[in-house]
Protein backbone atom coordinates (compact mmCIF):
# COMPACT_ATOMS: atom_id res chain seq x y z
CA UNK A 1 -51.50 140.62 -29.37
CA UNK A 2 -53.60 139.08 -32.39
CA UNK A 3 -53.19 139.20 -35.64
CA UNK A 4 -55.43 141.57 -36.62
CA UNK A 5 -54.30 143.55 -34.44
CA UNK A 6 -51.03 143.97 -35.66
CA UNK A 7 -52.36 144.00 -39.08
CA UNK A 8 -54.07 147.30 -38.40
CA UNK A 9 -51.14 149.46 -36.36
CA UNK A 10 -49.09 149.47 -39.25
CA UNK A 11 -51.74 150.82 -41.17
CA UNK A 12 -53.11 152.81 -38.21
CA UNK A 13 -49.45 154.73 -37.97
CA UNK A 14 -48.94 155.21 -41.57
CA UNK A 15 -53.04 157.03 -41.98
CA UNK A 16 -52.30 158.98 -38.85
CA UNK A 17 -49.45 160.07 -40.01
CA UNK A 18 -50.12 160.98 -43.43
CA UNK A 19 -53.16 163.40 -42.01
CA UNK A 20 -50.75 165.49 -39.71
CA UNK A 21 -50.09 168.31 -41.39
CA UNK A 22 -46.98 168.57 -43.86
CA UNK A 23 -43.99 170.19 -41.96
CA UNK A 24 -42.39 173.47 -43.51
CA UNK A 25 -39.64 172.84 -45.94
CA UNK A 26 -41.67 169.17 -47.21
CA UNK A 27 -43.24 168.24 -49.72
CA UNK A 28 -46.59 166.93 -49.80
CA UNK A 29 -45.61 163.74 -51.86
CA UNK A 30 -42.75 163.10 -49.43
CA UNK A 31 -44.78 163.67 -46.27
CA UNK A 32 -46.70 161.15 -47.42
CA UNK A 33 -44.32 158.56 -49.00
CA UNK A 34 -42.45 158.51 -45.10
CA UNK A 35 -45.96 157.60 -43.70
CA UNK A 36 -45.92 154.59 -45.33
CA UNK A 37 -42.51 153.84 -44.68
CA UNK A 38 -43.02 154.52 -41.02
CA UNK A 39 -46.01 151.98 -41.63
CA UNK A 40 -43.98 149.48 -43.55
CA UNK A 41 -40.99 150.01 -40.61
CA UNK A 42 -44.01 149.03 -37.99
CA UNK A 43 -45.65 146.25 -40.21
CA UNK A 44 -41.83 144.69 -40.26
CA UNK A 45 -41.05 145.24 -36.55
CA UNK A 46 -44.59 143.31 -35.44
CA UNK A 47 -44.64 140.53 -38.86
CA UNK A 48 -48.26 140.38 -39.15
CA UNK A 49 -47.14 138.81 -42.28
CA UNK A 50 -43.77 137.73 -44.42
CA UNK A 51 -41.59 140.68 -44.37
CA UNK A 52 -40.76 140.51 -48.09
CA UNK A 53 -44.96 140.70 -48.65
CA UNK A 54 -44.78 144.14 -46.53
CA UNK A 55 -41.96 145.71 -48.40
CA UNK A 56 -43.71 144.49 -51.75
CA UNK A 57 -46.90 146.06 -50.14
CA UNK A 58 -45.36 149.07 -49.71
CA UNK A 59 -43.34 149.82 -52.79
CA UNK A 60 -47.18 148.59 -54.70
CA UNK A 61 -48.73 151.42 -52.92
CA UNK A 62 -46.49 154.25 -53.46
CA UNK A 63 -45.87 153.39 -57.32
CA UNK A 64 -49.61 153.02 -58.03
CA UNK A 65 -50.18 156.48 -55.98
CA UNK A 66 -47.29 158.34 -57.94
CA UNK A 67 -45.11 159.59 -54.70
CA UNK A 68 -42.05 158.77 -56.31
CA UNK A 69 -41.06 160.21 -60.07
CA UNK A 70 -43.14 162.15 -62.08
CA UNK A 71 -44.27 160.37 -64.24
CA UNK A 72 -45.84 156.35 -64.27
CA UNK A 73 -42.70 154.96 -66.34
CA UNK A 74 -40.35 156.33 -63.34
CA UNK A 75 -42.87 155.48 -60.72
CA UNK A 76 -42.13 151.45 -62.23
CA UNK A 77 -38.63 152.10 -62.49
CA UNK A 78 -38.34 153.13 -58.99
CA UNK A 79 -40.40 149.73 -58.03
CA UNK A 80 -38.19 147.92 -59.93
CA UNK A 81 -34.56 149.35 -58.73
CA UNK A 82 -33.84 147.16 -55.66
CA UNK A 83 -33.81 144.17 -57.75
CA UNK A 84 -31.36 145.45 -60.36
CA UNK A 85 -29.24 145.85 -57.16
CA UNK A 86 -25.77 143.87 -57.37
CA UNK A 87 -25.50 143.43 -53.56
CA UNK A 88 -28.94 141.91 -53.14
CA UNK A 89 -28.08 138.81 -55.55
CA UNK A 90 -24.93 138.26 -53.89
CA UNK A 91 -27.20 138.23 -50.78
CA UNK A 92 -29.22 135.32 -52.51
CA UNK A 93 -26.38 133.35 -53.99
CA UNK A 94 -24.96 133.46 -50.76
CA UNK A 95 -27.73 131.94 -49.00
CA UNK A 96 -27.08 129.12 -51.33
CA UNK A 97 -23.31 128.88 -50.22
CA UNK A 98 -24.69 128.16 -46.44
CA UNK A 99 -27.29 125.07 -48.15
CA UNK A 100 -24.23 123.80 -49.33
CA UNK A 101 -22.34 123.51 -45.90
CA UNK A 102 -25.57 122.07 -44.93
CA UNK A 103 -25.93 119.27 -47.53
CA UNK A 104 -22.34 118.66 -47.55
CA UNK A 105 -22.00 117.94 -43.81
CA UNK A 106 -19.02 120.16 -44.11
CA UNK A 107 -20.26 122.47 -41.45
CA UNK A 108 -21.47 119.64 -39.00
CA UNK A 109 -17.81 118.39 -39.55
CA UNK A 110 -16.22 121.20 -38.44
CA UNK A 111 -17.97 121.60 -35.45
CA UNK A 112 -17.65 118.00 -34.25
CA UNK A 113 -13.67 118.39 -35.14
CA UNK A 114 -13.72 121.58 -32.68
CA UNK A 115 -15.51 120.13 -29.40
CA UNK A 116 -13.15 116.65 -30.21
CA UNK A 117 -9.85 119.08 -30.15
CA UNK A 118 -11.03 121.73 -27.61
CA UNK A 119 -14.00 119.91 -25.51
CA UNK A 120 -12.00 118.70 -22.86
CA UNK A 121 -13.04 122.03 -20.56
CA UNK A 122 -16.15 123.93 -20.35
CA UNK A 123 -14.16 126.83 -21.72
CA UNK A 124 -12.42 125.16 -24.62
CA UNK A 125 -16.27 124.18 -25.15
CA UNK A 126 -16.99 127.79 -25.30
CA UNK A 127 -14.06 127.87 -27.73
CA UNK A 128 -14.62 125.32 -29.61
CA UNK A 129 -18.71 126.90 -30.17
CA UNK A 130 -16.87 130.18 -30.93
CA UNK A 131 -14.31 128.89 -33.40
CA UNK A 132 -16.90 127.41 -35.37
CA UNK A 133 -18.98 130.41 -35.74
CA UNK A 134 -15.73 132.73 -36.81
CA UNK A 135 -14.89 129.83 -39.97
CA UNK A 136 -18.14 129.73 -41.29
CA UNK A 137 -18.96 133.14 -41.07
CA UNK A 138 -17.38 134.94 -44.24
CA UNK A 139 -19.21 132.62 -46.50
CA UNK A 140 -22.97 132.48 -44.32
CA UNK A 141 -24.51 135.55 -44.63
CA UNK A 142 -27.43 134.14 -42.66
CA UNK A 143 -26.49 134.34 -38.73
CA UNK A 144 -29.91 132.64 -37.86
CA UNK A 145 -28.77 129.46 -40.30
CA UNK A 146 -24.94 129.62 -39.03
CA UNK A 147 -25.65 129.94 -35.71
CA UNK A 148 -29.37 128.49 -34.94
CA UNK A 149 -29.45 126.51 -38.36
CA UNK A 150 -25.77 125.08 -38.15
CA UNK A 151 -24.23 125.19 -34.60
CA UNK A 152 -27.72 125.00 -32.44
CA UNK A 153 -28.31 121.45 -33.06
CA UNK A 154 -25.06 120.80 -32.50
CA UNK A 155 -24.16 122.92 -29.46
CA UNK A 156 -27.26 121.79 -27.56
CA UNK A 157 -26.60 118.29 -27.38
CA UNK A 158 -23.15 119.22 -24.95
CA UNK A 159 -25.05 120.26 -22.11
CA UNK A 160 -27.74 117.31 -21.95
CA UNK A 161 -25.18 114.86 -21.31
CA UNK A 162 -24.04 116.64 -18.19
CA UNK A 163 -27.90 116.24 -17.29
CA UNK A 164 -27.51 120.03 -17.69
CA UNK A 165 -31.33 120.94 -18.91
CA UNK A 166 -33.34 124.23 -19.06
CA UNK A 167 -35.25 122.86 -15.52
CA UNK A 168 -32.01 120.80 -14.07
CA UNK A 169 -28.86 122.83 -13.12
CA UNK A 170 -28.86 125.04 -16.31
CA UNK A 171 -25.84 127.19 -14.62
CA UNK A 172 -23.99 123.65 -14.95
CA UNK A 173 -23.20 124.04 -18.23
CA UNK A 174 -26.42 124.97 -20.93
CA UNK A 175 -26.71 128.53 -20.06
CA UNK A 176 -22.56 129.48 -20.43
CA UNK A 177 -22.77 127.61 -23.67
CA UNK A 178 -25.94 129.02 -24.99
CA UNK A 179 -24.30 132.78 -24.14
CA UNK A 180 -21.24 132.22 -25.86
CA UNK A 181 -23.13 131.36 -28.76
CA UNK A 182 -25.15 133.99 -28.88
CA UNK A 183 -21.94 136.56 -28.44
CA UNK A 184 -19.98 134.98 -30.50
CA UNK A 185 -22.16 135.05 -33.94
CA UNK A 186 -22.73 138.70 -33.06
CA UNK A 187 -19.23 139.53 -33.02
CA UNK A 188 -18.68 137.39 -36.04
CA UNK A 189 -21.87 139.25 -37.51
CA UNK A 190 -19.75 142.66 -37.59
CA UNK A 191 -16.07 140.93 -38.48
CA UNK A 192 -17.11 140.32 -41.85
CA UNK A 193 -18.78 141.86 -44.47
CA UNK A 194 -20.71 138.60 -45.85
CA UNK A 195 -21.17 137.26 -42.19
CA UNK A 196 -24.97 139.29 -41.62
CA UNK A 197 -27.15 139.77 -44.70
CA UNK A 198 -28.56 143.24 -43.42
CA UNK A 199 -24.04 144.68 -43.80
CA UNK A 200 -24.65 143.75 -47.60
CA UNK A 201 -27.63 145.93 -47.52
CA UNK A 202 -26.19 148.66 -45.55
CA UNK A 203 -23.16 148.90 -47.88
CA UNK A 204 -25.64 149.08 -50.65
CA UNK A 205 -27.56 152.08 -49.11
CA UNK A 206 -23.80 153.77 -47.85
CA UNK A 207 -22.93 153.94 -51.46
CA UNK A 208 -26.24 155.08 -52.62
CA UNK A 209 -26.48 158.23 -50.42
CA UNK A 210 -22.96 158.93 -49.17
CA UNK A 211 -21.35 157.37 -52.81
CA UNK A 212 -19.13 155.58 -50.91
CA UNK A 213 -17.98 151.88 -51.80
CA UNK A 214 -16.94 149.50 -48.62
CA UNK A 215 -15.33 146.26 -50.48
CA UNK A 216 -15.19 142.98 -48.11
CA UNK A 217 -11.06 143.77 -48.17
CA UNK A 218 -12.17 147.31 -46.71
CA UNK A 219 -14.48 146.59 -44.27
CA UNK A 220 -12.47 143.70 -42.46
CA UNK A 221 -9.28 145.48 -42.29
CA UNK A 222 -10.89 148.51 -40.80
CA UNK A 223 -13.07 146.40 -38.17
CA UNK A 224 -10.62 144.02 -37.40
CA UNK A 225 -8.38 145.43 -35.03
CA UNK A 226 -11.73 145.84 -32.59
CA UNK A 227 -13.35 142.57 -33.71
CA UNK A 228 -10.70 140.21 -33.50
CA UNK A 229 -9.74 140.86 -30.42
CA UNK A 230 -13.62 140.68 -29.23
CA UNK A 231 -14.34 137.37 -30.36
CA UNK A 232 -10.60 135.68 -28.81
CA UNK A 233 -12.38 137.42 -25.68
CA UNK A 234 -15.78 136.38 -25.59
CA UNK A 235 -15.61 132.87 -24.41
CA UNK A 236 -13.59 133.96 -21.47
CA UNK A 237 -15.77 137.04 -20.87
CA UNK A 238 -18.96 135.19 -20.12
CA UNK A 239 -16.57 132.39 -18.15
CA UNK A 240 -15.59 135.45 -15.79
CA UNK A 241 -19.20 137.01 -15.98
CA UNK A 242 -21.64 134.30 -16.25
CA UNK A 243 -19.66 131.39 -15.35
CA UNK A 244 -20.29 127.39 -15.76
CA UNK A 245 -21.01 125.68 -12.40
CA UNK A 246 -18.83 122.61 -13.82
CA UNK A 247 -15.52 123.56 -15.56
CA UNK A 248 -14.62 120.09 -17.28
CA UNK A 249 -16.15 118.16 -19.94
CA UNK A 250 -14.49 114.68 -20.63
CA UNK A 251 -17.69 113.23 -21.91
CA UNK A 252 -17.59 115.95 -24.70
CA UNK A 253 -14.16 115.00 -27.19
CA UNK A 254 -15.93 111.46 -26.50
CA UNK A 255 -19.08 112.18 -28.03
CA UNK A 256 -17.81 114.47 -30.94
CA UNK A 257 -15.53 111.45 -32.14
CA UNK A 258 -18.45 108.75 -32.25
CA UNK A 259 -20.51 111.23 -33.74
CA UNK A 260 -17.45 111.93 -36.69
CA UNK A 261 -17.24 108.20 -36.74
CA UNK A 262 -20.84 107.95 -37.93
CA UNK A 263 -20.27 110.58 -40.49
CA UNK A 264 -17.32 108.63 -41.72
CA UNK A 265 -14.30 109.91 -43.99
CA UNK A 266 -15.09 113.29 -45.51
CA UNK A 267 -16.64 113.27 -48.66
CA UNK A 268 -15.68 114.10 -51.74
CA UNK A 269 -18.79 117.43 -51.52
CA UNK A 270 -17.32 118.57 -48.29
CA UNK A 271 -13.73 118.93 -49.86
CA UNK A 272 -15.79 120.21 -53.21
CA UNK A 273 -17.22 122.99 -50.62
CA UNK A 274 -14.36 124.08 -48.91
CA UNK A 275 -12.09 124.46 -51.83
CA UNK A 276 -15.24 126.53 -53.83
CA UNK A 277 -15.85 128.46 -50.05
CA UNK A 278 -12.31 129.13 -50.04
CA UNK A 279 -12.66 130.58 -54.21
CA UNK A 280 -15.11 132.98 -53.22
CA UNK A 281 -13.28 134.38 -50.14
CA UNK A 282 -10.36 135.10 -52.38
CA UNK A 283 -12.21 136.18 -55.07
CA UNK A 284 -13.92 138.70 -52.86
CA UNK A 285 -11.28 139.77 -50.94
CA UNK A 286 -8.82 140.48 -53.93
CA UNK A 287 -11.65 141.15 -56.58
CA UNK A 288 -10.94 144.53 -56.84
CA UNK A 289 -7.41 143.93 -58.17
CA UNK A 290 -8.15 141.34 -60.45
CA UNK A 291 -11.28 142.76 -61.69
CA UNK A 292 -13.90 140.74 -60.57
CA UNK A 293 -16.98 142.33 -58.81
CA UNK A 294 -17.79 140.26 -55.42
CA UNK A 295 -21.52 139.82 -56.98
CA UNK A 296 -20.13 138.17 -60.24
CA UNK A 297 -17.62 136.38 -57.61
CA UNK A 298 -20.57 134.61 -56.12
CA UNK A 299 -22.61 133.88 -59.03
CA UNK A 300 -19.37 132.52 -60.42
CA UNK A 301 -19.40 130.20 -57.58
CA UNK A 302 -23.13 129.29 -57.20
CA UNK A 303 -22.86 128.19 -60.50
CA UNK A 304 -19.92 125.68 -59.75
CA UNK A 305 -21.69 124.46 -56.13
CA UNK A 306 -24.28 123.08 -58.93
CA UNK A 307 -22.36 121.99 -61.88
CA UNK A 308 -20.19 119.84 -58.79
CA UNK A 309 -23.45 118.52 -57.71
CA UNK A 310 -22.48 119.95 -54.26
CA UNK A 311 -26.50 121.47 -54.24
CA UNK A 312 -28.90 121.07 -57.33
CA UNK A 313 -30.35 123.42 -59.50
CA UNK A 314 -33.70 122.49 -57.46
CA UNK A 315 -32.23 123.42 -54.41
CA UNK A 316 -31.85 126.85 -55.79
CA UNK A 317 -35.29 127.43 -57.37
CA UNK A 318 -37.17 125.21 -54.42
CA UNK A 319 -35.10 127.99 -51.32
CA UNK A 320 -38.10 129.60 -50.39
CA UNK A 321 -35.79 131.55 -47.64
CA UNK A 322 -33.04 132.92 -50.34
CA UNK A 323 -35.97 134.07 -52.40
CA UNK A 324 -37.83 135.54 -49.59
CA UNK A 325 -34.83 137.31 -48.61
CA UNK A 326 -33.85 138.55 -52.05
CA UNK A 327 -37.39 140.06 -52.10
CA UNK A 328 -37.56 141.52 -48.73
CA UNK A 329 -34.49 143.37 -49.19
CA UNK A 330 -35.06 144.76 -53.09
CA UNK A 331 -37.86 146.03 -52.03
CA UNK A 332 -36.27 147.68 -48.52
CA UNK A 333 -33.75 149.03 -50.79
CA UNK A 334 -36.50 150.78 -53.06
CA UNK A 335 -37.90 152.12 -50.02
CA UNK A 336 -35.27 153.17 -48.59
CA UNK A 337 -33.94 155.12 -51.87
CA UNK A 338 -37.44 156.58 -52.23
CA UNK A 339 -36.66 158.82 -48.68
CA UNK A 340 -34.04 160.07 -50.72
CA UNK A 341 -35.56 160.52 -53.87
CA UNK A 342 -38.58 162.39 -52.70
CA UNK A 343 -36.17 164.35 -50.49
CA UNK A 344 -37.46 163.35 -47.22
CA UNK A 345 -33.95 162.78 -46.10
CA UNK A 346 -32.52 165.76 -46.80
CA UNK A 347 -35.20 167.66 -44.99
CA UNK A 348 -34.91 165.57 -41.99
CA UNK A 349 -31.37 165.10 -41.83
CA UNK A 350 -31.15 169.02 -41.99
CA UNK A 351 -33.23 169.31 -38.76
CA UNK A 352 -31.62 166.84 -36.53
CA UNK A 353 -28.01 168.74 -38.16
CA UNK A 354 -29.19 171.80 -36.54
CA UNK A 355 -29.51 170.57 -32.62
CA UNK A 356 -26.24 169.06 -32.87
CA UNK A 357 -24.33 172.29 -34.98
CA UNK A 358 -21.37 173.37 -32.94
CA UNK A 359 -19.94 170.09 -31.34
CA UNK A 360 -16.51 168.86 -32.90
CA UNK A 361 -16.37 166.19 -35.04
CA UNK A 362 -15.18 163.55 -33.45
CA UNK A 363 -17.80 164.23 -30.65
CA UNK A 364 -20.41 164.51 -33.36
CA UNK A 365 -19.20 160.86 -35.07
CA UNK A 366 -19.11 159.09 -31.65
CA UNK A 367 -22.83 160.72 -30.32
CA UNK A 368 -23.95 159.67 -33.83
CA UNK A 369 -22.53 156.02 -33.35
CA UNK A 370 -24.26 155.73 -29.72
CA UNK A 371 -27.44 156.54 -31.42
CA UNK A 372 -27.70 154.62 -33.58
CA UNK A 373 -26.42 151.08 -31.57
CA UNK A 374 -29.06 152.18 -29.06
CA UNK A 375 -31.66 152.40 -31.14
CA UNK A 376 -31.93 148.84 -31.85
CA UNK A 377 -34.16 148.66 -28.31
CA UNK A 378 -36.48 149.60 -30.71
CA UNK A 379 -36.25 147.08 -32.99
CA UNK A 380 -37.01 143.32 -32.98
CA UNK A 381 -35.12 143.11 -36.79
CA UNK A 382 -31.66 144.41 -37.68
CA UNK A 383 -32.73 144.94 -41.43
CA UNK A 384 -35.60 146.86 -40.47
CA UNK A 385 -32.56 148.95 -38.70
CA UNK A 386 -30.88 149.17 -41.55
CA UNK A 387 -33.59 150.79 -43.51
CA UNK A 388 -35.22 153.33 -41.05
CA UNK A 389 -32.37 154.68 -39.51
CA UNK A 390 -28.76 154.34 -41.65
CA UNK A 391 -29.65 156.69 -44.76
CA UNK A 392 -30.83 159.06 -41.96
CA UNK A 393 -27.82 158.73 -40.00
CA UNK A 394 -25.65 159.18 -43.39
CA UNK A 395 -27.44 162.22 -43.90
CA UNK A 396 -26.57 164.16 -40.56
CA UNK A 397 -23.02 162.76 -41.17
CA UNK A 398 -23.00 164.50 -44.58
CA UNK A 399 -23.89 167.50 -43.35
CA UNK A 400 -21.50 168.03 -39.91
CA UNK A 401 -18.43 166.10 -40.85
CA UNK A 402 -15.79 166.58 -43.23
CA UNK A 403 -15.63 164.75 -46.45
CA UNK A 404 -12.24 162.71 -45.20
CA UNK A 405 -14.58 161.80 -42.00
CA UNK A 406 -17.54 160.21 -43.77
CA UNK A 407 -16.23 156.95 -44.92
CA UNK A 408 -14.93 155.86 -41.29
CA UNK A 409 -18.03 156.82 -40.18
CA UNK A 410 -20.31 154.74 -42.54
CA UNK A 411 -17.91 151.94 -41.47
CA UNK A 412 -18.30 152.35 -37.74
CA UNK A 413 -21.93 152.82 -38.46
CA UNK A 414 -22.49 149.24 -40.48
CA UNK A 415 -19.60 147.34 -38.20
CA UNK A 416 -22.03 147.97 -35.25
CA UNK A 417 -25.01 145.86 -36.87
CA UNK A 418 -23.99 142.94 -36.05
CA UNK A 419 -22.53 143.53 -32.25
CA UNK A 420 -26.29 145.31 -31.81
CA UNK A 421 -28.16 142.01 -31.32
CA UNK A 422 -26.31 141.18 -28.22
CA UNK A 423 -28.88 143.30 -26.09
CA UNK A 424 -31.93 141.74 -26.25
CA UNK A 425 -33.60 138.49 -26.94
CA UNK A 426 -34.90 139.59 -30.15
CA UNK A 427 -32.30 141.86 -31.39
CA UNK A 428 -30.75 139.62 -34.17
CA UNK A 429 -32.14 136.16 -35.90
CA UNK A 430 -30.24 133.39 -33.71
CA UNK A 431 -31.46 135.14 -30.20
CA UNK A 432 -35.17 133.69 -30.44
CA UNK A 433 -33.47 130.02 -30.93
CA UNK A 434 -30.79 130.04 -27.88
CA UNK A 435 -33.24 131.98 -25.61
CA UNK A 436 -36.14 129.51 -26.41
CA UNK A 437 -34.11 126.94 -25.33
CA UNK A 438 -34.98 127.87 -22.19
CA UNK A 439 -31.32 128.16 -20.34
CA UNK A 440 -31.25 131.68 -19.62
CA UNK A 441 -33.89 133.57 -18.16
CA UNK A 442 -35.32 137.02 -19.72
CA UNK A 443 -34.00 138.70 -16.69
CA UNK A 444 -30.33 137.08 -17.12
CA UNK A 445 -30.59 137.72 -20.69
CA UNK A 446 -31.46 141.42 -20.78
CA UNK A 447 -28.84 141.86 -17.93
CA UNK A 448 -26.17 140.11 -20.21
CA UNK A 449 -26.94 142.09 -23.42
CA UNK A 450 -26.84 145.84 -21.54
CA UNK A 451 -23.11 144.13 -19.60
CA UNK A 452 -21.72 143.16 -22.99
CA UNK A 453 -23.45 145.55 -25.39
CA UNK A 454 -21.80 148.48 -23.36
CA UNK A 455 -18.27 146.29 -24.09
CA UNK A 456 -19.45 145.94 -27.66
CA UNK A 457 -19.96 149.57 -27.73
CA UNK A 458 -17.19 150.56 -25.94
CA UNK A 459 -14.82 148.61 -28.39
CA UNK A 460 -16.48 150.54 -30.80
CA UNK A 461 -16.04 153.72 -29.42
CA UNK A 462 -12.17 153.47 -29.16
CA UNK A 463 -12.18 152.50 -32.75
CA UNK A 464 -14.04 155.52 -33.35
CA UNK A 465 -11.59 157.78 -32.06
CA UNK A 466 -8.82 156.10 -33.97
CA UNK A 467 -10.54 156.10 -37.20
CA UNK A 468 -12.24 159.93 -37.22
């Protein structure tokens, strides 16, 4: 598909449906304010161009054309409210915490330590891949730089020197190791709240149309009992499911301790990350009781990772990807407040309420839950997720289940983002990197996601029923 093409469906979808007529119980302005979130949902699914340009696009459009507020001073204010957002800069600053276990080597480290202590087997490989992804996770809210960015590079080296390659015996070794990767960060991607930028974003939109707060404390010791146990398993899952062809790897400890030798003793920066990595943890996992909000937490820090000269100030202003990001995402959040605003939500989330009037529930919850983790077929980006389909799903929640029922349900609801991009090869950031690298076939991989996705959504499932 070129280009242009995909330049003009967005806008295709958005005019076609904005001259449908308005459904009873709409109004005009909100008719047409979900057309061009529809087209802005489409523009971000296909990329014609940077997703933070199409949410910009479309939060321009409706504030010039008036369909939110009543007036042009609230039309800008609306515009405007994503970036007054707390959640979004602790999105950006941290970005910057994953730069600096980049430019500290800290992260490189702690790989190389792992395949030297657990490398020994193919499975303590898978491990020792796994492990890695789980420590750096609370502080990289990026899976695409933790797992393709940090552990990629890495990780991709092991199988080449069992002349494992994408055309040469990839069972060998490459394709269990590329699979446990994958699983891994999207387990890790739902066991923490700072692990998977689009879980900050959700919890901002939870609190904005259900008013309820998940804190990083909350959301870990809710999910944990399901996650924890998932990621211990993964490694051996895909050993039992999609096993190696060669189960030990001598060659691997080798490797990892020349390559630690050429890195040297750690640095004073990598002990100068850990201990400020370790600060924000705490801060955000006890902020609550000492009275520190988990935003302020992490500008707190990003402010010491450059006063330590761990990054420099011009790594911050030159990070074209946190400033992307914190873009994108105020101006998702606009949009996605704007469905509520106009009342779009409340119309639709009164419909879809109606089909499913009668069930109990916990049946309700669980449907709801399916839903919404099967959904992402649809969709080639978790954010864009995030923003069509969780106020929605808040709404019919609202309306069927009983106030003591809505905040485990917002948190089964945002602890599935991150197991979601198991099922395809473009469900979640990393997937595009380990599936390019050629080891495991489209076939394999769509066979894979639907085996463990329906584990990943079973896990959830039993959680649910514990939880509603």
């Amino acid at each position: 598909m070129s280009n242009n093409v995909k330049m003009a469906i967005p806008i295709l979808v958005a005019v076609f449906v904005a001259l449908l007529p308005t459904p009873e119980g709409l109004a005009v302005n909100a008719h047409y304010f979900f057309a061009v979130f529809l087209g802005v949902i489409v523009g971000l699914i296909l990329e014609p161009i940077p997703p933070a340009l199409i949410g910009m696009i479309g939060v321009a459009f409706c504030a010039a054309f008036g369909l939110v507020g009543d007036s042009a001073k609230a039309a800008r204010s609306w515009a405007l409210s994503g970036f007054s957002n707390g959640v979004i800069w602790l999105i950006f600053a941290a970005f910057m915490f994953a730069l600096g276990y980049k430019k500290s080597g800290l992260g490189k480290r702690i790989a190389l330590l792992l395949v030297k202590k657990l490398g020994k087997t193919t499975l303590g490989l898978g491990y020792a891949v796994a492990f890695v992804d789980g420590i750096l996770a609370p502080f990289m809210p990026s899976n695409t730089a933790r797992s393709a960015g940090t552990i990629f590079p890495i990780a991709i080296n092991i199988p080449q020197m069992f002349n494992s390659l994408p055309d040469n015996e990839p069972r060998k070794i490459g394709s269990y190791i590329s699979w446990v990767a994958v699983a891994a960060t999207c387990v890790t991607s739902s066991m923490f709240l700072t692990a998977l930028a689009p879980n900050l974003l959700a919890v901002s939109l939870v609190e904005k149309n259900v008013s309820v707060a998940i804190e990083w404390g909350t959301w870990f010791t809710s999910l944990a009992a399901i996650m924890v146990p998932l990621f211990l398993l993964v490694p051996y899952l895909a050993y039992i499911i999609y096993p190696p062809e060669q189960k030990y790897s001598p060659e691997a400890p080798i490797w990892a301790s020349e390559e630690l030798e050429k890195m040297g003793k750690i640095t004073t920066k990598e002990i100068l990350m850990l201990s400020l990595g370790i600060l924000a943890l705490v801060m955000w996992i006890f902020g609550k009781q000492i009275g520190i909000d988990s935003t302020v937490a992490a500008i707190v820090v990003l402010c010491l990772l450059v006063l330590t000269n761990v990054i420099s100030w011009d790594d911050v202003i030159t990070n074209k990807g946190a400033f992307n990001v914190l873009i994108w995402f105020a101006t998702l959040v606009a949009m996605a407040d704007g469905l509520k605003k106009v009342g779009y939500l409340k119309w639709a989330s009164g419909l879809i309420s109606s089909w499913l009037t009668g069930l109990d529930p916990v049946t309700i919850g669980i449907v709801l839950l399916i839903l919404f983790f099967l959904f992402h077929y649809l969709f080639a980006s978790v954010t864009a997720h995030v923003v069509a389909l969780l106020p929605l799903f808040l709404g019919i929640a609202a309306n069927l289940l009983p106030p003591d029922m809505i905040q485990p349900m917002a948190i089964l609801l945002v602890g599935s983002l991150g197991l979601m991009g198991i099922i395809t090869p473009y469900a979640t950031g990393p997937s595009p990197i380990w599936y390019g690298a050629g080891y495991i076939s489209q076939a394999t991989w769509w066979m894979l996601g639907a085996v463990f996705g329906a584990i990943f959504l079973g896990a959830l499932v039993v959680l649910g029923f514990f939880l509603l």
